[in-house]
Structures are given as structure tokens and as C-alpha cells.
PDB file of N, CA and C in Angstrom:
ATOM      1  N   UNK A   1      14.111 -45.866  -4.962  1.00  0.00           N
ATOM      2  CA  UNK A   1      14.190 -45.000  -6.123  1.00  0.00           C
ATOM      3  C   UNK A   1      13.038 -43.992  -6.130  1.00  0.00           C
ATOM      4  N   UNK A   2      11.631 -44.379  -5.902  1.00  0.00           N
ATOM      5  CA  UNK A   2      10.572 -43.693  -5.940  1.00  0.00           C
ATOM      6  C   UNK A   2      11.026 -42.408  -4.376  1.00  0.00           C
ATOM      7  N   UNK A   3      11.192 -42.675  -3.323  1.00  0.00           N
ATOM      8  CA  UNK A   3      11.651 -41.933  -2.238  1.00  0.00           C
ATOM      9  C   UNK A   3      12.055 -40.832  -3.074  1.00  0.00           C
ATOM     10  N   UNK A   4      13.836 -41.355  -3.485  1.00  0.00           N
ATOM     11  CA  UNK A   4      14.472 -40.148  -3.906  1.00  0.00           C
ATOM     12  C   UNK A   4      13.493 -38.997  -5.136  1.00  0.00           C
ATOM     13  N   UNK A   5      12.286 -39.699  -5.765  1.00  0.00           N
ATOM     14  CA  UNK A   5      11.914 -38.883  -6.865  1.00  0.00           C
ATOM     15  C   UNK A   5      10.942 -37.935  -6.171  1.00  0.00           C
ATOM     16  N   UNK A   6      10.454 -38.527  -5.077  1.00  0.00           N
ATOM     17  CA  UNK A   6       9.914 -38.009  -3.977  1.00  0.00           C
ATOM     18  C   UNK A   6      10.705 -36.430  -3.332  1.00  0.00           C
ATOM     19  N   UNK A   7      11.589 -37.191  -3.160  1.00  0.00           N
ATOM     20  CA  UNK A   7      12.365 -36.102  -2.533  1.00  0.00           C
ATOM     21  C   UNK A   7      13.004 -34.537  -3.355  1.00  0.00           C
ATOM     22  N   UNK A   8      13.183 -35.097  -4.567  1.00  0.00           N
ATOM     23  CA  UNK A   8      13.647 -34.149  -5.018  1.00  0.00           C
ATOM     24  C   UNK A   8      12.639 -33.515  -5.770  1.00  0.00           C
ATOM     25  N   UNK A   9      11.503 -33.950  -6.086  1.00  0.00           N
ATOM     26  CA  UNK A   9       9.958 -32.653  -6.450  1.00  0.00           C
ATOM     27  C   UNK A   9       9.884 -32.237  -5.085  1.00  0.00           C
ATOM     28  N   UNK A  10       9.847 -32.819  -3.792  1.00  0.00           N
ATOM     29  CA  UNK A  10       9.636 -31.867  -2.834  1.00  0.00           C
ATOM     30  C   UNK A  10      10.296 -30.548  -2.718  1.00  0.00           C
ATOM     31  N   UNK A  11      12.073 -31.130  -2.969  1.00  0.00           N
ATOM     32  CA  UNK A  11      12.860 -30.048  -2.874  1.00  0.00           C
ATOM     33  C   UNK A  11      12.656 -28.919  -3.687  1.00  0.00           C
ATOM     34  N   UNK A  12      12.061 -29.036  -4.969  1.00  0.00           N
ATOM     35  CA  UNK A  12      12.198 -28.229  -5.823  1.00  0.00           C
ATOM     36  C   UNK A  12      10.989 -27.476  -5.407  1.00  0.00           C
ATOM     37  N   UNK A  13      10.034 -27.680  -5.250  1.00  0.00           N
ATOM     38  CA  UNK A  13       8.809 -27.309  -4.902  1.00  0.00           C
ATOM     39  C   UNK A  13       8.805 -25.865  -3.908  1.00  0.00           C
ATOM     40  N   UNK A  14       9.378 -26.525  -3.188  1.00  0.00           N
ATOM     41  CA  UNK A  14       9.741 -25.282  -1.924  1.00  0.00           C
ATOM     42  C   UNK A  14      10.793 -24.128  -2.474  1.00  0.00           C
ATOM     43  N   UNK A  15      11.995 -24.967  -3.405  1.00  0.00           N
ATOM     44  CA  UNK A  15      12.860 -23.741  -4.134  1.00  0.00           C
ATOM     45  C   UNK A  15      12.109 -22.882  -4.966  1.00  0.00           C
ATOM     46  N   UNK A  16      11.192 -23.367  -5.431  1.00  0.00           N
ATOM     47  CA  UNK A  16      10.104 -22.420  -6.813  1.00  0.00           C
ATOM     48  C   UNK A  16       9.098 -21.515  -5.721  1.00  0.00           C
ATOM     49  N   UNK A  17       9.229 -22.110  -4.941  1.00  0.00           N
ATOM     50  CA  UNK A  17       7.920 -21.510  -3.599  1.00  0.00           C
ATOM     51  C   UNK A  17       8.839 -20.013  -3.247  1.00  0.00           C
ATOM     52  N   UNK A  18       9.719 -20.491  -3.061  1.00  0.00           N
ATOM     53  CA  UNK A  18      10.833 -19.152  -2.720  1.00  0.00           C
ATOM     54  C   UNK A  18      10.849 -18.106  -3.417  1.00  0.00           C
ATOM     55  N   UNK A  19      10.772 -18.050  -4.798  1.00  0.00           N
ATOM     56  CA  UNK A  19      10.638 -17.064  -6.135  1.00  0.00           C
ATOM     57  C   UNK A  19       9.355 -16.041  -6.196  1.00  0.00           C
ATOM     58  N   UNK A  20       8.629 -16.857  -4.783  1.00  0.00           N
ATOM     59  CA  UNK A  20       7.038 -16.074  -5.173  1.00  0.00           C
ATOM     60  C   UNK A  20       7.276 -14.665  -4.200  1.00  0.00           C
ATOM     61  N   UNK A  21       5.941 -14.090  -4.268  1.00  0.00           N
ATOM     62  CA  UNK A  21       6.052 -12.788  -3.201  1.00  0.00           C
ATOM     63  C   UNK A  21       6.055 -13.410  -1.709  1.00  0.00           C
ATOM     64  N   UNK A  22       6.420 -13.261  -1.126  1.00  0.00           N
ATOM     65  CA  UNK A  22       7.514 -13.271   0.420  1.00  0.00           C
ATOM     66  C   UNK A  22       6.442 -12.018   1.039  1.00  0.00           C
ATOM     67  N   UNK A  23       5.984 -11.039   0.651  1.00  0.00           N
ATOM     68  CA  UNK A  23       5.366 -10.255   1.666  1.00  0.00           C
ATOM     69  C   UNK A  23       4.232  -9.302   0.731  1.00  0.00           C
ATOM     70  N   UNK A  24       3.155  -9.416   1.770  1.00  0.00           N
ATOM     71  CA  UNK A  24       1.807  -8.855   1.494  1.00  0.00           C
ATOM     72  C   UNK A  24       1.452  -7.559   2.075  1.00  0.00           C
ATOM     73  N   UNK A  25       1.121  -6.368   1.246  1.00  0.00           N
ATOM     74  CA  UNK A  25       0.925  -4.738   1.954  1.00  0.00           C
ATOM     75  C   UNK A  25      -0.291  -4.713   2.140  1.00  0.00           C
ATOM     76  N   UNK A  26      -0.937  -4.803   1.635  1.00  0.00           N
ATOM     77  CA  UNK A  26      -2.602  -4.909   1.687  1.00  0.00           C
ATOM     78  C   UNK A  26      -2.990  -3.994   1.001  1.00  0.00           C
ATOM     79  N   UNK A  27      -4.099  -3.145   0.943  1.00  0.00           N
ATOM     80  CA  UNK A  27      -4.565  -2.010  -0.319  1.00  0.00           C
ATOM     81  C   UNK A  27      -5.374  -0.989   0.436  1.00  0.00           C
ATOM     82  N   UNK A  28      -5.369  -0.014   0.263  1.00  0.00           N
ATOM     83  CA  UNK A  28      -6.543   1.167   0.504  1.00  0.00           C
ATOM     84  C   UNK A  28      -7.815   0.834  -0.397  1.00  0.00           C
ATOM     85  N   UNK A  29      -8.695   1.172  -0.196  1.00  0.00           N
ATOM     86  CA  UNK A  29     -10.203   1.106  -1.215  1.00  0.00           C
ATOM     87  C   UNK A  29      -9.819   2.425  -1.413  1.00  0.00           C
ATOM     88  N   UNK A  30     -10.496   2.486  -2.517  1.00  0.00           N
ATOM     89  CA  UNK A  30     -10.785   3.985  -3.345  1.00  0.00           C
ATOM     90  C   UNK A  30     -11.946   4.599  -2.320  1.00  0.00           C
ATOM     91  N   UNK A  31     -12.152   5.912  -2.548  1.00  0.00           N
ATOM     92  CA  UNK A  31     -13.129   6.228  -1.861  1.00  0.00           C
ATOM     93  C   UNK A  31     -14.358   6.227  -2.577  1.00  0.00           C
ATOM     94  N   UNK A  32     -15.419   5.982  -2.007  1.00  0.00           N
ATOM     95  CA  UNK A  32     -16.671   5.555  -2.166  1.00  0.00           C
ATOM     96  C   UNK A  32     -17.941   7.244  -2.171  1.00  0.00           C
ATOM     97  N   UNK A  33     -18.748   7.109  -3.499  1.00  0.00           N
ATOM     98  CA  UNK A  33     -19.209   8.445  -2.864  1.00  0.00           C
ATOM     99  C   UNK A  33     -20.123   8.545  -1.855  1.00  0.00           C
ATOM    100  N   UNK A  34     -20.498   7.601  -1.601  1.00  0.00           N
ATOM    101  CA  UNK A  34     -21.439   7.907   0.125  1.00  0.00           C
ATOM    102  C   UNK A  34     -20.472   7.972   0.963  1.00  0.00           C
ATOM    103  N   UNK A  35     -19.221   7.674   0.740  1.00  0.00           N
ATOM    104  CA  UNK A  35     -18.045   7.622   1.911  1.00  0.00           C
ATOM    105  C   UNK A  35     -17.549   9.503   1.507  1.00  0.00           C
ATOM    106  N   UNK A  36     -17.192   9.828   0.514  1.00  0.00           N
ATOM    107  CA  UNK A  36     -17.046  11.196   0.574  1.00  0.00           C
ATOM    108  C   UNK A  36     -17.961  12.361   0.917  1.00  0.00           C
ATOM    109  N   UNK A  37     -19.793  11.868   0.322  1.00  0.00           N
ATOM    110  CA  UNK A  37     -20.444  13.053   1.129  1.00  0.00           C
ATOM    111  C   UNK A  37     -20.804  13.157   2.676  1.00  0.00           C
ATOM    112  N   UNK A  38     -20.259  11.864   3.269  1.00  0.00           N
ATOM    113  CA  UNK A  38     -20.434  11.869   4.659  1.00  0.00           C
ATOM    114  C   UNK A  38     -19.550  12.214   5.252  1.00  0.00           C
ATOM    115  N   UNK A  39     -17.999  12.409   4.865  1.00  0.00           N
ATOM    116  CA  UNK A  39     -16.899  12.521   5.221  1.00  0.00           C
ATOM    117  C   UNK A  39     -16.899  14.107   5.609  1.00  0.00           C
ATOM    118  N   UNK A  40     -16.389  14.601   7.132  1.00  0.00           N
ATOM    119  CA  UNK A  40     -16.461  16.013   7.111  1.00  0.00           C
ATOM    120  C   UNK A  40     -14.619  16.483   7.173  1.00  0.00           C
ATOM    121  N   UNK A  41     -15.042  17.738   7.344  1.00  0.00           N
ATOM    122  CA  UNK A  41     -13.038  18.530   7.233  1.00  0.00           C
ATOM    123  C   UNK A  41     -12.369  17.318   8.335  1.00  0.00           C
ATOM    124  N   UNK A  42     -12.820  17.251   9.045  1.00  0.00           N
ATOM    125  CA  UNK A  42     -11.457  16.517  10.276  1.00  0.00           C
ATOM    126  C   UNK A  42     -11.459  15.258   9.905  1.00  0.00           C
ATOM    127  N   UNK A  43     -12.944  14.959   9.592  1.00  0.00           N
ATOM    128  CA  UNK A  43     -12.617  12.957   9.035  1.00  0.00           C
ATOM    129  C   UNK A  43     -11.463  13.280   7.725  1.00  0.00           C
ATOM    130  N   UNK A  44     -11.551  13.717   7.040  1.00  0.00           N
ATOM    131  CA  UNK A  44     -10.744  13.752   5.497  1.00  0.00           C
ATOM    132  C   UNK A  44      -9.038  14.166   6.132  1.00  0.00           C
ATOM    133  N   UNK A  45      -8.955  14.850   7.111  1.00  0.00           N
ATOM    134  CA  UNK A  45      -7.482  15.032   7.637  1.00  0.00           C
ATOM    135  C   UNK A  45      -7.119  13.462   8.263  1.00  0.00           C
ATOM    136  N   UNK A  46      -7.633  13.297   8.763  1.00  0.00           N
ATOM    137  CA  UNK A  46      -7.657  12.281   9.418  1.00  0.00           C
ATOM    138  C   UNK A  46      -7.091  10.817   8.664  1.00  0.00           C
ATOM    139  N   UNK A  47      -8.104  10.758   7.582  1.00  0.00           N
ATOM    140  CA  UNK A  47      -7.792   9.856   6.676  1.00  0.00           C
ATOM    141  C   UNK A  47      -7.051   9.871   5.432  1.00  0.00           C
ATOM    142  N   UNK A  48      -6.574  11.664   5.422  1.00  0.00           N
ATOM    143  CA  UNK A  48      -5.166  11.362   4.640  1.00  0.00           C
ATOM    144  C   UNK A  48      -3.623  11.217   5.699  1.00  0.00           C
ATOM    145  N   UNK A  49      -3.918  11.549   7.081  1.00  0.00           N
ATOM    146  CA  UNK A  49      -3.015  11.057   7.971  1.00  0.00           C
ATOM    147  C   UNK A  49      -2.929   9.264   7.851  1.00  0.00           C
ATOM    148  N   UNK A  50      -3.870   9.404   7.317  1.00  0.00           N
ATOM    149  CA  UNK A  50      -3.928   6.974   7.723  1.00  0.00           C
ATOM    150  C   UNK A  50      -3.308   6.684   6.602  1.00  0.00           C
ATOM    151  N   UNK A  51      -3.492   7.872   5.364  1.00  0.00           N
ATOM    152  CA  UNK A  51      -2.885   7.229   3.963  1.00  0.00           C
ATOM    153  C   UNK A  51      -1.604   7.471   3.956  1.00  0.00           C
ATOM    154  N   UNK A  52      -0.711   8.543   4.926  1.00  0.00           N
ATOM    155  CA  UNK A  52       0.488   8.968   4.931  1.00  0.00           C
ATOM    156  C   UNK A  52       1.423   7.807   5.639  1.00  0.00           C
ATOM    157  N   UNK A  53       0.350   7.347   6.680  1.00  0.00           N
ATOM    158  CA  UNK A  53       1.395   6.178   7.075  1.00  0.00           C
ATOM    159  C   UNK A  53       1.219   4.803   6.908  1.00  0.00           C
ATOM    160  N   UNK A  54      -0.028   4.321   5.941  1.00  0.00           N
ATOM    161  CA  UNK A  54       0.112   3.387   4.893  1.00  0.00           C
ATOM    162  C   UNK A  54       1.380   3.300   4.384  1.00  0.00           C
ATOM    163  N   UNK A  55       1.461   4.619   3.635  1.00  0.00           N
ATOM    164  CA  UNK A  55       2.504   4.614   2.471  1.00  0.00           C
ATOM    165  C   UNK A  55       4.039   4.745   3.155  1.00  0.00           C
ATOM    166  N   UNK A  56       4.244   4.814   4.680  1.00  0.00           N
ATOM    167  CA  UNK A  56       5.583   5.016   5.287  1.00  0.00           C
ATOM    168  C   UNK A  56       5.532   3.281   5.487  1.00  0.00           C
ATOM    169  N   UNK A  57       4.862   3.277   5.522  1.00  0.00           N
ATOM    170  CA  UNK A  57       4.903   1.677   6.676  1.00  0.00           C
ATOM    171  C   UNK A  57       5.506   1.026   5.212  1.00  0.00           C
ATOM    172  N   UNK A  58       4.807   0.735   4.546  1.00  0.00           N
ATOM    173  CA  UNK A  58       5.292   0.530   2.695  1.00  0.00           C
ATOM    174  C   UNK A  58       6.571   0.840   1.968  1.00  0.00           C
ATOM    175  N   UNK A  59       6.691   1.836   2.236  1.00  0.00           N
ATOM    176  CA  UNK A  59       8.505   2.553   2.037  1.00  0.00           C
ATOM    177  C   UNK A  59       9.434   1.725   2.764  1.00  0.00           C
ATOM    178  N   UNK A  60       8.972   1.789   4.369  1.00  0.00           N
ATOM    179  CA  UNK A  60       9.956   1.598   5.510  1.00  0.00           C
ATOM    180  C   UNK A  60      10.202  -0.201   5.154  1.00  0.00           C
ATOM    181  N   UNK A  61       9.199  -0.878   4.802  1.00  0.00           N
ATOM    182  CA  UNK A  61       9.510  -2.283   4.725  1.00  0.00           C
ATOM    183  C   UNK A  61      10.091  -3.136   3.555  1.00  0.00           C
ATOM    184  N   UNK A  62      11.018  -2.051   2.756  1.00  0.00           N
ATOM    185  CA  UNK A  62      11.379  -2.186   1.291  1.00  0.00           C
ATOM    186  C   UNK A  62      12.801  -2.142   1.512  1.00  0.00           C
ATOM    187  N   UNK A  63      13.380  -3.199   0.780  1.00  0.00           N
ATOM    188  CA  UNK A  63      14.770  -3.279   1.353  1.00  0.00           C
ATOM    189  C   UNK A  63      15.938  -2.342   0.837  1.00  0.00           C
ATOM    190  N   UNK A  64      16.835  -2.317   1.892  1.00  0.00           N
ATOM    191  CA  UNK A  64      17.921  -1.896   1.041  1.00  0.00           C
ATOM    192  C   UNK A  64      18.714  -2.454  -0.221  1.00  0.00           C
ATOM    193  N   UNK A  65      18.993  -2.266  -1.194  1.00  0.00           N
ATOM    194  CA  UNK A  65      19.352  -3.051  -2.042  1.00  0.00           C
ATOM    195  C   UNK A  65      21.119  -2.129  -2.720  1.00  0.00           C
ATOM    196  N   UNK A  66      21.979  -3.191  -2.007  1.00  0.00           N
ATOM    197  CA  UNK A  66      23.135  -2.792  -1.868  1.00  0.00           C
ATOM    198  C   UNK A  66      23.864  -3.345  -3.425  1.00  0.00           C
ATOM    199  N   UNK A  67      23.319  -5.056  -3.234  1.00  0.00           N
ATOM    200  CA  UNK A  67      23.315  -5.403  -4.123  1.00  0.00           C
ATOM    201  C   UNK A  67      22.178  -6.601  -4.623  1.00  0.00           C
ATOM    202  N   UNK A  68      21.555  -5.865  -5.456  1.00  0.00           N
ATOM    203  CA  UNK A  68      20.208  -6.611  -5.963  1.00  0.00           C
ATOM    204  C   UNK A  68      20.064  -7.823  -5.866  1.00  0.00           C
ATOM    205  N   UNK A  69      21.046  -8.842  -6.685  1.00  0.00           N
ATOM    206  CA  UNK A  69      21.075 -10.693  -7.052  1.00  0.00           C
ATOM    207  C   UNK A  69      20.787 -10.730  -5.317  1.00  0.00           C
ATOM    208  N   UNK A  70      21.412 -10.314  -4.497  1.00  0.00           N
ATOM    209  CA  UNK A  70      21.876 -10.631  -2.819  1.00  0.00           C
ATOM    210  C   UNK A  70      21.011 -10.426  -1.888  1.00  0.00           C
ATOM    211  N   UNK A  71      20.006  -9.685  -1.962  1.00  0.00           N
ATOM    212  CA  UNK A  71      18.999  -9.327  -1.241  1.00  0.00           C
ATOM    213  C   UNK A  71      17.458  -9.342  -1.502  1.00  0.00           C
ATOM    214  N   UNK A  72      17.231  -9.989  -2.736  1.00  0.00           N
ATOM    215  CA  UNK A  72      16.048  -9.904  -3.572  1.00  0.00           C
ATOM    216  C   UNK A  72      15.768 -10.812  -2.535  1.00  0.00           C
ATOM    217  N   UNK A  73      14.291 -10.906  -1.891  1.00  0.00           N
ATOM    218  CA  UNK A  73      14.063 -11.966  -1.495  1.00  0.00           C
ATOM    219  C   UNK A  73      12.170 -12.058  -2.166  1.00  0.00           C
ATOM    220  N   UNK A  74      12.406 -12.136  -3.427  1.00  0.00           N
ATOM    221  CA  UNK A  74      11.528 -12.522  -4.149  1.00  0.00           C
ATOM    222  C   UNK A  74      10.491 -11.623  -5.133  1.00  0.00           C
ATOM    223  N   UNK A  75      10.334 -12.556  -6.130  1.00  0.00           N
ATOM    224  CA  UNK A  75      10.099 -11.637  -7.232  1.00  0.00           C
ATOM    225  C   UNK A  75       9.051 -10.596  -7.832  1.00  0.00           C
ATOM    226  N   UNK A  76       7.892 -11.225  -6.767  1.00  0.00           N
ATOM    227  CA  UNK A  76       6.668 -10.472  -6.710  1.00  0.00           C
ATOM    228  C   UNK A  76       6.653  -9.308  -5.457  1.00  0.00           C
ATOM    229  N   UNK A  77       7.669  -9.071  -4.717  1.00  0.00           N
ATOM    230  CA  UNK A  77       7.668  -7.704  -3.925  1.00  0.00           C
ATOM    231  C   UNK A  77       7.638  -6.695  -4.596  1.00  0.00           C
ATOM    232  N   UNK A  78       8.391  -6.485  -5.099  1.00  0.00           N
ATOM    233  CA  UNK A  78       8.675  -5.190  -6.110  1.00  0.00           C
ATOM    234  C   UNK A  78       6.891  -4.892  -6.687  1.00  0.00           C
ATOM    235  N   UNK A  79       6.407  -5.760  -7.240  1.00  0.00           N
ATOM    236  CA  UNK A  79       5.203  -5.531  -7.990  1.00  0.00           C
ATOM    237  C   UNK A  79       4.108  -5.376  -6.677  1.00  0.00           C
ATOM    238  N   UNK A  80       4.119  -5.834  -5.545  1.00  0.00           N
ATOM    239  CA  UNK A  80       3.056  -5.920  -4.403  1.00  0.00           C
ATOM    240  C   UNK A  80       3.095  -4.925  -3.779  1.00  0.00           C
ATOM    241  N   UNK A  81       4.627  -4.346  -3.591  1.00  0.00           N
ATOM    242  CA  UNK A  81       4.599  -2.842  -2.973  1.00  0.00           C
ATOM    243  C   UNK A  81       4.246  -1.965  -3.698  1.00  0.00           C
ATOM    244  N   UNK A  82       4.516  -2.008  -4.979  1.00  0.00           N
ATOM    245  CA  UNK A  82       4.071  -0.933  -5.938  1.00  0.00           C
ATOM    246  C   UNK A  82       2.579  -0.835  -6.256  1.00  0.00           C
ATOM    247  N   UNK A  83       1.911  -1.988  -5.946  1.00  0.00           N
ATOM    248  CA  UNK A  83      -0.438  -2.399  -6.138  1.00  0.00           C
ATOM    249  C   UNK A  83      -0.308  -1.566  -5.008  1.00  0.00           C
ATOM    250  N   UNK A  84       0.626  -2.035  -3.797  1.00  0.00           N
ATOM    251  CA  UNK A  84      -0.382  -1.277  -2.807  1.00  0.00           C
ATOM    252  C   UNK A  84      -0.155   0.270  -2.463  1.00  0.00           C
ATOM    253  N   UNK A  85       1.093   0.817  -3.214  1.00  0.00           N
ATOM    254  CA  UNK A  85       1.324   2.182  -2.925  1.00  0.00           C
ATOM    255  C   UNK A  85       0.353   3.675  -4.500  1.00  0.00           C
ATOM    256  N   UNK A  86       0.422   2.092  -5.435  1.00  0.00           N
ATOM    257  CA  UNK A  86      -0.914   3.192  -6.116  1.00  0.00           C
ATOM    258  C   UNK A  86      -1.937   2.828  -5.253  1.00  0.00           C
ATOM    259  N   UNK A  87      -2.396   2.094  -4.945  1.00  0.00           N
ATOM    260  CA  UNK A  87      -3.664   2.085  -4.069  1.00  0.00           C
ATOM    261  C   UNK A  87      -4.123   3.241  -3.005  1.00  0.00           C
ATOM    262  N   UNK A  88      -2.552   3.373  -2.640  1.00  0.00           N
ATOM    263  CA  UNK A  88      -2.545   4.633  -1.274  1.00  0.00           C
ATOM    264  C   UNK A  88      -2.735   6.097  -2.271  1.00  0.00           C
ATOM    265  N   UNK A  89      -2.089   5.975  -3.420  1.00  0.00           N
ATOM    266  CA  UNK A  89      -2.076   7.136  -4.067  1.00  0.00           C
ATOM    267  C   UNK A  89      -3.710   7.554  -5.095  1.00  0.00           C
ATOM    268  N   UNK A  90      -4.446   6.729  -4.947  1.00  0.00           N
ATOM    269  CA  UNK A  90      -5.434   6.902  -5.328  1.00  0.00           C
ATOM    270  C   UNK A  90      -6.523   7.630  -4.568  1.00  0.00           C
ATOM    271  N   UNK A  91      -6.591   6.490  -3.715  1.00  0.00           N
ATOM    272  CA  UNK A  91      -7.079   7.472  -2.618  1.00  0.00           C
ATOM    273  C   UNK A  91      -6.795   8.764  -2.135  1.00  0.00           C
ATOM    274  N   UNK A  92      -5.682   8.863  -1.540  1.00  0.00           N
ATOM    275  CA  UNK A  92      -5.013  10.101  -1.807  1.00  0.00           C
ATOM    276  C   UNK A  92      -5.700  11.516  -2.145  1.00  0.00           C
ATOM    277  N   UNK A  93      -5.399  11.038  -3.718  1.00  0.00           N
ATOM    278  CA  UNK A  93      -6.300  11.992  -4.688  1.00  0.00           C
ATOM    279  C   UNK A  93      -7.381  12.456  -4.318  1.00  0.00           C
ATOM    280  N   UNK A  94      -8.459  11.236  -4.202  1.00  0.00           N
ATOM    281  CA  UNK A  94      -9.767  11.105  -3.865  1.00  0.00           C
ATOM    282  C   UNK A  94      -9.934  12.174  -2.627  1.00  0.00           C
ATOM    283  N   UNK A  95      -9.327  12.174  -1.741  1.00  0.00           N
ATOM    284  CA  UNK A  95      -9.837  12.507  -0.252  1.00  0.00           C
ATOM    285  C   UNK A  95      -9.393  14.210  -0.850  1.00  0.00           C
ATOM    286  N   UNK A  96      -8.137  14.350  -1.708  1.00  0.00           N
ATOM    287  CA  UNK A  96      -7.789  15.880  -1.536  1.00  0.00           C
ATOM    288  C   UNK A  96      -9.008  16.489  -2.788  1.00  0.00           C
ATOM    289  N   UNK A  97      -8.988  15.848  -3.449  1.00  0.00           N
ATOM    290  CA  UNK A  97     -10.490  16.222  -4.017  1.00  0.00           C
ATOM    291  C   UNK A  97     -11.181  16.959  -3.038  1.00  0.00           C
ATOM    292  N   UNK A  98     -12.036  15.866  -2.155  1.00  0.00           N
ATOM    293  CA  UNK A  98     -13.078  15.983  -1.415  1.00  0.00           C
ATOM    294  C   UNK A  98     -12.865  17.023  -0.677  1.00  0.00           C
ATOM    295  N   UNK A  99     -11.424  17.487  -0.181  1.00  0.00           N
ATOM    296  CA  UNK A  99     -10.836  18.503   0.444  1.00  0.00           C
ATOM    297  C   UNK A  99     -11.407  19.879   0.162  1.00  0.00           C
ATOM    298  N   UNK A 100     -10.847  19.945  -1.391  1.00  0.00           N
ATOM    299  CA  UNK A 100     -11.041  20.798  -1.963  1.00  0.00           C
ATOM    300  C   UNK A 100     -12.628  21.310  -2.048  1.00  0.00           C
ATOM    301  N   UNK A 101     -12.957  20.308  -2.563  1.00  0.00           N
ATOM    302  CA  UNK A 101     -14.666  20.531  -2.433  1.00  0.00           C
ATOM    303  C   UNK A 101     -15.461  21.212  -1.417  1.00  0.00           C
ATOM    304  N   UNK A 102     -14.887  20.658  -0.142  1.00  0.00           N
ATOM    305  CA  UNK A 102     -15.609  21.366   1.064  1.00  0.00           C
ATOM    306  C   UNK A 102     -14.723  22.293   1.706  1.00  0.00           C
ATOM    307  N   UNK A 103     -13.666  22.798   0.734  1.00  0.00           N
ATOM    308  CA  UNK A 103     -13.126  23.943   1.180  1.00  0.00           C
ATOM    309  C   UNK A 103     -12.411  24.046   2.817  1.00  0.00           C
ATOM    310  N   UNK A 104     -11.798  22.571   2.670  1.00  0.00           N
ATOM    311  CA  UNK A 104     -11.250  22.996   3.959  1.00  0.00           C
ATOM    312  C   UNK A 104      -9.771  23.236   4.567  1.00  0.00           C
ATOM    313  N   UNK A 105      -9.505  24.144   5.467  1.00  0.00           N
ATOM    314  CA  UNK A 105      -8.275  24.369   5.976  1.00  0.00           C
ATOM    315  C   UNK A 105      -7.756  23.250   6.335  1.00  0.00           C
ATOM    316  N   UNK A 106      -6.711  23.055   5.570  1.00  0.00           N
ATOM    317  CA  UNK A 106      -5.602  21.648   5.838  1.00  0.00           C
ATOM    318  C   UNK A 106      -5.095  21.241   7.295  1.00  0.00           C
ATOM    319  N   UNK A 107      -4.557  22.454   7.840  1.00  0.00           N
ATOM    320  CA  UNK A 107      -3.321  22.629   8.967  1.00  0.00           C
ATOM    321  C   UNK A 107      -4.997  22.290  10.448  1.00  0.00           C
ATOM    322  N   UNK A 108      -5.749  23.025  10.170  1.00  0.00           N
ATOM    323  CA  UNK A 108      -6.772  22.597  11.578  1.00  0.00           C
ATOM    324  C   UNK A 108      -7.969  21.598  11.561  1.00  0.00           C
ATOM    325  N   UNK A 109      -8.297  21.376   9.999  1.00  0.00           N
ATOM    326  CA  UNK A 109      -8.749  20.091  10.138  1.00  0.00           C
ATOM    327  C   UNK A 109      -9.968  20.716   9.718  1.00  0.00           C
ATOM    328  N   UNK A 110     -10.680  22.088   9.293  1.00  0.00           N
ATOM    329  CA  UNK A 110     -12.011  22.568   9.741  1.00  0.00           C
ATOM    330  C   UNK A 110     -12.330  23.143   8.350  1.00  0.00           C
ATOM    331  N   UNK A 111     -13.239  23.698   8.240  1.00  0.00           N
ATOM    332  CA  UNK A 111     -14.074  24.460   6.556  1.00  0.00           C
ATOM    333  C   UNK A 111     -13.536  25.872   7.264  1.00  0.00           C
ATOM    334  N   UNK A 112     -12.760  26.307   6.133  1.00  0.00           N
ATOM    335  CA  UNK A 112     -11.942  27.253   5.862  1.00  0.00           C
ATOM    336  C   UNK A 112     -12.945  28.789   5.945  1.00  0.00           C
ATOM    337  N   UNK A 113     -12.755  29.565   6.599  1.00  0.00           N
ATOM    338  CA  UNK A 113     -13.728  30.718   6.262  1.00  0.00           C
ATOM    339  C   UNK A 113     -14.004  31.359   4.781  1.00  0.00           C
ATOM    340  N   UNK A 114     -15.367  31.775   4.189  1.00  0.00           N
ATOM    341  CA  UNK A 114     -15.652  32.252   3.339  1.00  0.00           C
ATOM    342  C   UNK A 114     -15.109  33.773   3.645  1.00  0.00           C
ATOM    343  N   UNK A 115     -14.428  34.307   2.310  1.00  0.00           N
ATOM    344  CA  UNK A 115     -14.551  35.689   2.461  1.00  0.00           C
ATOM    345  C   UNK A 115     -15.253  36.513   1.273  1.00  0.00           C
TER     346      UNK A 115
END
């Protein structure tokens, strides 16, 4: 009798285990200001290229949902992709800030000529 009571908190255990988040994106840090006044035009291209494909890699691993009940495979994705894609979008910000600040040409990576 004890077995079976055994058995069936195990079972359940693992069914409730199932409900949790299933997959982890990880996060961007915000940028830091010793990380922005050291940062020059090509580092800041550079590292909104890393934030562009953060946020693809993030998109790309989000399911199709043909039909929702059928493909959910758990309830904290939705909320884990979404921490880690403001995360990307914060930064983001941050770096085009910094962009702006040091005035630099987007397309070559370099401080834009004064005229």
C-alpha cells in the first residue's frame, strides 16, 4: 500500500514538474557606465550586432502555435522569453544612446565627420 502511495506522489511530481519553464534564454546586462565610456564606434556596432542575434536566436526558438492547448510545452516560456527579450531591448537602447553620443556612423562602424 505504502509503494503504491509512493508511486503515485512520484508520478505526480514529475506531471507538476512538466508545467514549469522547459527552456532558459539567458539575459543581456544593461550597460554599465565604465562599459559605455570605454566602448568606441566599432565596439558599440558590434555589440548591437550581438544584441540583434540574441533577440533572433529568442524569436527563432518560440514555437509555432497552431494550436495553443497542443503545443504549449510549459507555462513559464512565454514569461522567460519575454525577461530575456526586454533584457535585449534595454540594452539596445543603452548602446544606441551611446551611439548617439559619440556621434557615430552606423553603416561603417566609425565617428561620423563633423561639419
Amino acid at each position: 500500500m505504502k509503494l503504491n502511495v509512493y508511486a503515485l506522489a512520484a508520478l505526480a511530481a514529475v506531471s507538476l514538474s512538466a508545467c514549469a519553464s522547459s527552456q532558459s534564454y539567458g539575459r543581456l546586462q544593461p550597460l554599465s557606465e565604465a562599459e559605455a565610456a570605454a566602448l568606441t564606434c566599432a565596439d558599440i556596432a558590434a555589440e548591437l550586432h550581438r544584441v540583434e542575434g540574441f533577440l533572433f536566436e529568442v524569436n527563432a526558438s518560440a514555437p509555432v502555435r497552431l494550436v495553443p492547448a497542443a503545443t504549449d510545452r510549459g507555462v513559464g516560456n512565454p514569461r522567460e522569453r519575454e525577461a530575456a527579450r526586454a533584457s535585449a531591448e534595454v540594452r539596445r537602447a543603452q548602446l544606441l544612446l551611446a551611439q548617439g553620443r559619440l556621434n557615430c556612423d552606423v553603416l561603417r562602424g566609425r565617428e561620423a565627420p563633423s561639419f
